[in-house]
Protein backbone atom coordinates (compact mmCIF):
# COMPACT_ATOMS: atom_id res chain seq x y z
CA UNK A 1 246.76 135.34 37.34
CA UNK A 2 243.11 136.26 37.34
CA UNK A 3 242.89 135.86 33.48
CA UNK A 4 243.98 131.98 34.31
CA UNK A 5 241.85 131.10 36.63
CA UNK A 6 238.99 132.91 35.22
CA UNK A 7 239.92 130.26 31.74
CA UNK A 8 239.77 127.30 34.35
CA UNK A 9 236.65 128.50 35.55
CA UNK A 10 235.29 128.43 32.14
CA UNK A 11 236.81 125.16 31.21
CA UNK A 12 235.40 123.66 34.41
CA UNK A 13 232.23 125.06 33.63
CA UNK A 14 232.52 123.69 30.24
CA UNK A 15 233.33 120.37 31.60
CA UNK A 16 230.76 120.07 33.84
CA UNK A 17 228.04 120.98 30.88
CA UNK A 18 229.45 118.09 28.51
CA UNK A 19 229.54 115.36 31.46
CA UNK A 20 226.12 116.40 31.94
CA UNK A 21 225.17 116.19 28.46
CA UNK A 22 227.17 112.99 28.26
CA UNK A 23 224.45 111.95 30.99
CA UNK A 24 221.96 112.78 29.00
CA UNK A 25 223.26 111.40 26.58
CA UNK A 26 223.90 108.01 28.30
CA UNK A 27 219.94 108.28 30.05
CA UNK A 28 218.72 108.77 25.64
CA UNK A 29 220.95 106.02 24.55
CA UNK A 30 219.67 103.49 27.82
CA UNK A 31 215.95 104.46 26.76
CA UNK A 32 216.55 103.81 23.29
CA UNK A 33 217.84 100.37 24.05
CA UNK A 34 215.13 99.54 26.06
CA UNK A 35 212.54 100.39 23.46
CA UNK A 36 214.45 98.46 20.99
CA UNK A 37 214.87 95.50 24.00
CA UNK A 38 211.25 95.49 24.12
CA UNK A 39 210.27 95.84 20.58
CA UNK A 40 212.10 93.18 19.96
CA UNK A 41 210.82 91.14 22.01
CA UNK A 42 207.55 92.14 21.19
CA UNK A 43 208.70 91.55 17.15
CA UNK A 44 209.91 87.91 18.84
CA UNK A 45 206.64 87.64 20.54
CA UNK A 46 204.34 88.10 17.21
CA UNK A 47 206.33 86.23 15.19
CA UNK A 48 206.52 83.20 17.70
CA UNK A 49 202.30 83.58 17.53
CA UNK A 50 202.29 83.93 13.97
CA UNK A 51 203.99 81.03 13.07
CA UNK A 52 201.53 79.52 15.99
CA UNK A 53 198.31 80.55 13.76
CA UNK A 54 200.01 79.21 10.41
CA UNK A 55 200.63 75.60 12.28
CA UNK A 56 197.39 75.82 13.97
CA UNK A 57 195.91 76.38 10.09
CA UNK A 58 198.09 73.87 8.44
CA UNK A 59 196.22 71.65 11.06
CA UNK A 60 193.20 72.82 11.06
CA UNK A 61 193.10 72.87 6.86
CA UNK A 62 194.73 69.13 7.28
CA UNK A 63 191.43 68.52 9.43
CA UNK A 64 188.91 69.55 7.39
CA UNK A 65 190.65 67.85 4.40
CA UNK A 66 191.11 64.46 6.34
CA UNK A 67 187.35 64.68 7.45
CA UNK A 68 186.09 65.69 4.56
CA UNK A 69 187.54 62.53 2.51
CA UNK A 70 186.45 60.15 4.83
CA UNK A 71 182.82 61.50 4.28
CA UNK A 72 183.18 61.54 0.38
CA UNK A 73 185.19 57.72 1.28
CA UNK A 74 181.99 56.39 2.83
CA UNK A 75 179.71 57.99 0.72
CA UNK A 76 181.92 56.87 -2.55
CA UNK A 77 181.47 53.19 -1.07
CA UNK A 78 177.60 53.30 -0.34
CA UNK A 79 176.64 54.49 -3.31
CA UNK A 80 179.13 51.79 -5.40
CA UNK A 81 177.84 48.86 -2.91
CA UNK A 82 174.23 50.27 -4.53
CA UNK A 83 175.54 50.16 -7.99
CA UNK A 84 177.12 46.93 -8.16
CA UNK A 85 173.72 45.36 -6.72
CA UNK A 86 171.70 46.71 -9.03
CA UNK A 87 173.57 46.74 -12.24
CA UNK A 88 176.73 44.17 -11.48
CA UNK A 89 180.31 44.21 -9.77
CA UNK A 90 181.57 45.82 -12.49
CA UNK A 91 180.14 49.14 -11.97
CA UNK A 92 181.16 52.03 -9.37
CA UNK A 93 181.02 55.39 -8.21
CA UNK A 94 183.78 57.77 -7.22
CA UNK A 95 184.27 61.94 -6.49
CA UNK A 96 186.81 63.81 -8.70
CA UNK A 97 187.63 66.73 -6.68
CA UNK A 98 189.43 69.77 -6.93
CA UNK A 99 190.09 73.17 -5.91
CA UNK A 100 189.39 76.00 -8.00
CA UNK A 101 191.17 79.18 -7.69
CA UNK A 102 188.98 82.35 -8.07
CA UNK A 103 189.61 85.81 -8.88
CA UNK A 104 189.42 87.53 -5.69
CA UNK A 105 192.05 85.11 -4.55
CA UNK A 106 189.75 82.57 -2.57
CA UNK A 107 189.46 79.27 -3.41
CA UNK A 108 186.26 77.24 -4.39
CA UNK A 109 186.06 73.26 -3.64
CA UNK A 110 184.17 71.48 -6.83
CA UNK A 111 183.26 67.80 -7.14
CA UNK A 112 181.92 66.19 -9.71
CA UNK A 113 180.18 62.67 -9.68
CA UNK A 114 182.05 60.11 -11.81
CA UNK A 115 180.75 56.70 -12.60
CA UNK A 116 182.74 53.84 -13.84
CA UNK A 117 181.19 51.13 -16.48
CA UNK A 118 182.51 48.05 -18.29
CA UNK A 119 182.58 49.00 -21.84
CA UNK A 120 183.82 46.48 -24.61
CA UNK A 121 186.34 45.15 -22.33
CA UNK A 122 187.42 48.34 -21.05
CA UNK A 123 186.78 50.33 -17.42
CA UNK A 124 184.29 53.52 -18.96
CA UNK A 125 184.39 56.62 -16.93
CA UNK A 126 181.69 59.28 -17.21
CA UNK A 127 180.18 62.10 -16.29
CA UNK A 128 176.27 61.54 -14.79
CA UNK A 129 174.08 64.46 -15.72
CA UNK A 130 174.00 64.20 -20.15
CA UNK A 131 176.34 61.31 -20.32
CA UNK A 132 174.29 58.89 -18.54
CA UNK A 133 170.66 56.83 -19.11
CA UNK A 134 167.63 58.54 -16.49
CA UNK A 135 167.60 55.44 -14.31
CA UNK A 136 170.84 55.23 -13.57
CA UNK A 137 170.72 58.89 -12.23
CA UNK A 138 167.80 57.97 -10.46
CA UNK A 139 169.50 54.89 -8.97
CA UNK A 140 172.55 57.18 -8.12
CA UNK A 141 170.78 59.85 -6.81
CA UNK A 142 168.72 57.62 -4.20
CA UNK A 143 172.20 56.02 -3.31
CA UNK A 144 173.59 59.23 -2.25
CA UNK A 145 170.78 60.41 -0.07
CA UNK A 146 170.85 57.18 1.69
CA UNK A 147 174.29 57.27 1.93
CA UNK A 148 174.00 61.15 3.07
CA UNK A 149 171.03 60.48 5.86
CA UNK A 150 173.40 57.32 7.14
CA UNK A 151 176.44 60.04 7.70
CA UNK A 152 173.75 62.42 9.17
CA UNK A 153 172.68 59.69 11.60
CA UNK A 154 169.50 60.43 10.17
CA UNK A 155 166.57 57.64 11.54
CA UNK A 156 163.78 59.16 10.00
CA UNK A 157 161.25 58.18 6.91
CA UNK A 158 162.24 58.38 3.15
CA UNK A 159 159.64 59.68 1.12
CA UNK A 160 159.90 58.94 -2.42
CA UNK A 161 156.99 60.24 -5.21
CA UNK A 162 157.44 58.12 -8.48
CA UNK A 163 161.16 57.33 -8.00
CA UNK A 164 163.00 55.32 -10.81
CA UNK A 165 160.05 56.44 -13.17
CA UNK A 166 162.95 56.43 -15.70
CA UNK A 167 164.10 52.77 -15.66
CA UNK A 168 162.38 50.23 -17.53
CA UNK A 169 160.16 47.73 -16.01
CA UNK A 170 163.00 44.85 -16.53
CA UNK A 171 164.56 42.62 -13.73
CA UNK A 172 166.94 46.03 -12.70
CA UNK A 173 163.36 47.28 -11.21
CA UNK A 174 163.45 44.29 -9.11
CA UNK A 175 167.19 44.73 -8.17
CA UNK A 176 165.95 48.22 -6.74
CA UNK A 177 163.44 46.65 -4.98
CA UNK A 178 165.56 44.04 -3.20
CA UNK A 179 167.93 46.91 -2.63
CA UNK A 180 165.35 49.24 -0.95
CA UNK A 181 163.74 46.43 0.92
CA UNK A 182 167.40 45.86 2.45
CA UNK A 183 167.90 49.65 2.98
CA UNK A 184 164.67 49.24 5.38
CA UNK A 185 166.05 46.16 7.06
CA UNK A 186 169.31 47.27 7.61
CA UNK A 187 168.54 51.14 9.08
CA UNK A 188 165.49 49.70 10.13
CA UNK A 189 163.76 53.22 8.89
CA UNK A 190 160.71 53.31 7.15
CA UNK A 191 160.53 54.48 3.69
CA UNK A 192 156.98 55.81 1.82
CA UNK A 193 156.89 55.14 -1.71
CA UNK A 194 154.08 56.60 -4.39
CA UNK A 195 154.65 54.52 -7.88
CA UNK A 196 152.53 52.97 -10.27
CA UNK A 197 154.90 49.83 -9.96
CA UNK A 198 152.53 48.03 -7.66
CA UNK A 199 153.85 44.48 -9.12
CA UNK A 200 157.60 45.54 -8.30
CA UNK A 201 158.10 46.52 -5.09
CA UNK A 202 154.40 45.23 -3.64
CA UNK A 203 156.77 42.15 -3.02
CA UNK A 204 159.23 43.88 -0.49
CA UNK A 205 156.08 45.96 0.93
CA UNK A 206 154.73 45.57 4.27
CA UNK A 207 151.85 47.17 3.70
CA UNK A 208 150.00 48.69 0.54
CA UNK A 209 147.62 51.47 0.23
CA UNK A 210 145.71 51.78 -3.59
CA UNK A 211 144.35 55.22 -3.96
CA UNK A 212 141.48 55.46 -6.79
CA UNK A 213 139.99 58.33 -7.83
CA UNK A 214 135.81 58.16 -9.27
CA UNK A 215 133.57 61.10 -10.21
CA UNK A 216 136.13 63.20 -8.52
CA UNK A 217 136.23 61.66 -5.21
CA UNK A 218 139.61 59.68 -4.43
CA UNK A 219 139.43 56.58 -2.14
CA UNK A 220 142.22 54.37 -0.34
CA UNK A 221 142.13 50.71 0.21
CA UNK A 222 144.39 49.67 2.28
CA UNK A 223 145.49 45.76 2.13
CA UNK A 224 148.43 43.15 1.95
CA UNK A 225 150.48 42.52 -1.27
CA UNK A 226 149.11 39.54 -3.46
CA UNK A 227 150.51 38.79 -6.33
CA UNK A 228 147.26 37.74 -8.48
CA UNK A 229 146.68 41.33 -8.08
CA UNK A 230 149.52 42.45 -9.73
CA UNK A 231 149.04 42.66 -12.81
CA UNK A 232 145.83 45.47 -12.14
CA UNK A 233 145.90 48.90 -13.54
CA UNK A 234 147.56 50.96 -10.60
């Protein structure tokens, strides 16, 4: 009799250690669940911000891009209004741009300038820089600036030293002045202009200074365009 209840006593004791460790057991498992409760609502949590951040770049890329068109839009349209009054409808300016991958993965913006041309019938497109005559680069390059300073809000003077050095003295000189004399009126900015093309723009001047240089010692006269002075060595 005592050799049966000592085997219940052990299988009570026995009992009693596996419902504990089936406690245990249970208090492990409930942890465990938590931790994988919260991690995945933490995993929930990063992936809700992540995909946050890639909409908030798609935007923010679709920003810049929209921006930066409209700049390169109302720059494109200055400089081809500039153009067409100095050499004819037919001509105009536009950006080619693209993106250029490079090697550490990053990508590089490049634009290149493109002007367009009647040639023998035909629309001509071209590069500027080599493919183009000097005055028309100068012409361009002035166009941008202006069109630049204008995006800027810029209200300041333009000084130019010698500008369109590189065009002939034919009627196109006179097209630029008309053009810068309107860029004055229009912005209402004042623009400083060294040349030796007193009979060109003297017209569309305001006021005229002659500097002179004798024995060394330069001089300015200061005075009011007139056009029987024109033709005088300047």
């Amino acid at each position: 009799m005592s050799t049966v209840m000592e085997q219940v006593d052990i299988f009570s004791d026995e009992i009693k250690d596996r419902k504990e460790g089936l406690i245990k057991l249970k208090g492990v498992k409930e942890q465990i669940e938590k931790q994988i409760k919260d991690e995945q609502a933490d995993l929930e949590k990063y992936q809700e911000e992540q995909k946050n951040n890639q909409l908030a770049a798609l935007f923010m890329f679709s920003e810049i891009f929209d921006r930066r068109q409209a700049q390169l839009d109302a720059i494109e349209n200055i400089a081809t209004s500039a153009l067409r009054q100095i050499y004819g409808d037919e001509y105009s300016l536009k950006f080619e741009t693209f993106d250029e991958q490079r090697k550490d993965g990053n990508n590089t913006f490049k634009i290149e300038i493109k002007i367009i041309s009647p040639h023998e019938g035909q629309d001509m497109e071209t590069g500027l820089l080599g493919e183009r005559g000097g005055g028309l680069i100068e012409v361009v390059s002035f166009a941008l600036r202006i069109a630049a300073l204008k995006w800027m809000n810029y209200n300041g003077p333009i000084l130019l030293d010698e500008a369109w050095k590189s065009m002939s003295t034919d009627y196109k000189i006179g097209e630029v002045a008309s053009f810068l004399e309107e860029v004055t009126n229009s912005t209402d900015r004042q623009v400083i202009l060294v040349t030796h093309m007193y009979d060109k723009f003297g017209p569309v001047s305001k006021n005229v200074v002659q500097i002179t240089k004798n024995n060394g010692i330069a001089s300015a006269r200061n005075f009011v365009y007139n056009k029987e002075e024109s033709s005088e060595e300047w």
